[in-house]
Protein backbone atom coordinates (compact mmCIF):
# COMPACT_ATOMS: atom_id res chain seq x y z
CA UNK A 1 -26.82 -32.53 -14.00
CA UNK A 2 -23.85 -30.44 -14.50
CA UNK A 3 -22.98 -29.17 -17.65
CA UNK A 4 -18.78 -29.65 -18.95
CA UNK A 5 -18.99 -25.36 -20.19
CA UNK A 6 -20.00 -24.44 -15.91
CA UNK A 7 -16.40 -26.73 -15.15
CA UNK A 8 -13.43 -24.13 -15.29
CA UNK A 9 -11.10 -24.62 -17.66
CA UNK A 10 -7.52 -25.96 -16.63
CA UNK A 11 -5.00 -23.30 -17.61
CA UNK A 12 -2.17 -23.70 -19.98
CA UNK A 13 0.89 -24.41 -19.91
CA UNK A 14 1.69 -20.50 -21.19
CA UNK A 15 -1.02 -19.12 -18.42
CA UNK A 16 0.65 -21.01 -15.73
CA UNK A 17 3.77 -19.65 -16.49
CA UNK A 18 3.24 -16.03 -17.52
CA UNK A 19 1.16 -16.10 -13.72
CA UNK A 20 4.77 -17.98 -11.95
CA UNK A 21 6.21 -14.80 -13.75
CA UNK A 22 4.48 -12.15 -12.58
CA UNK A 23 4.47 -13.16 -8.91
CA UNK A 24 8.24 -13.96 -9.09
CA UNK A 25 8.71 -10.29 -10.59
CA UNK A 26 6.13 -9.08 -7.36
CA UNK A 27 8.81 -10.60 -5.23
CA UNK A 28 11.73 -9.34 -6.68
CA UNK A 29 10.73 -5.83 -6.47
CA UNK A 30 9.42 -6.05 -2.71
CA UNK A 31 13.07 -7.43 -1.83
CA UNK A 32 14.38 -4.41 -4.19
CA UNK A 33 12.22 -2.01 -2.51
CA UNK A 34 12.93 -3.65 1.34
CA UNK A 35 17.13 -3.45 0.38
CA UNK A 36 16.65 0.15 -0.52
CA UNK A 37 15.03 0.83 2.15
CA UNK A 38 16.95 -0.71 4.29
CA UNK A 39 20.35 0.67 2.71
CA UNK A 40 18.90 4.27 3.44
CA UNK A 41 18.21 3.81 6.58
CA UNK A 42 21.81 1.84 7.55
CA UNK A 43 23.34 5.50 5.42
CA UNK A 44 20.99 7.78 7.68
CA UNK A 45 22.04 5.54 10.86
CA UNK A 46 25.76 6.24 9.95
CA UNK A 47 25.84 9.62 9.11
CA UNK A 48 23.68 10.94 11.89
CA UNK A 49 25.79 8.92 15.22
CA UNK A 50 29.30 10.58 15.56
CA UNK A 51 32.43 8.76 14.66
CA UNK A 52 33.92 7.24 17.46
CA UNK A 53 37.81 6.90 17.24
């Protein structure tokens, strides 16, 4: 004997987005923050090895 209140209830349209939201916003600043990163170190790589002619 289950009772419907135990069942969870299926999320709304506006929940399901607002959650596709925030995770797509997660990944956007990880690649933001990876880029950066990355674009330091290529600047630090360049600046540090002598020019060769």
């Amino acid at each position: 004997m289950s009772r419907k209140s135990d069942a969870p209830r299926p999320q709304t349209r506006e929940d399901r987005l607002k959650a596709a939201l925030k995770a797509n916003l997660g990944r956007r600043k990880a690649q933001a923050r990876n880029k950066a990163q990355a674009s330091a170190a290529d600047q630090a790589a360049d600046t540090s090895a002598p020019k060769k002619e």
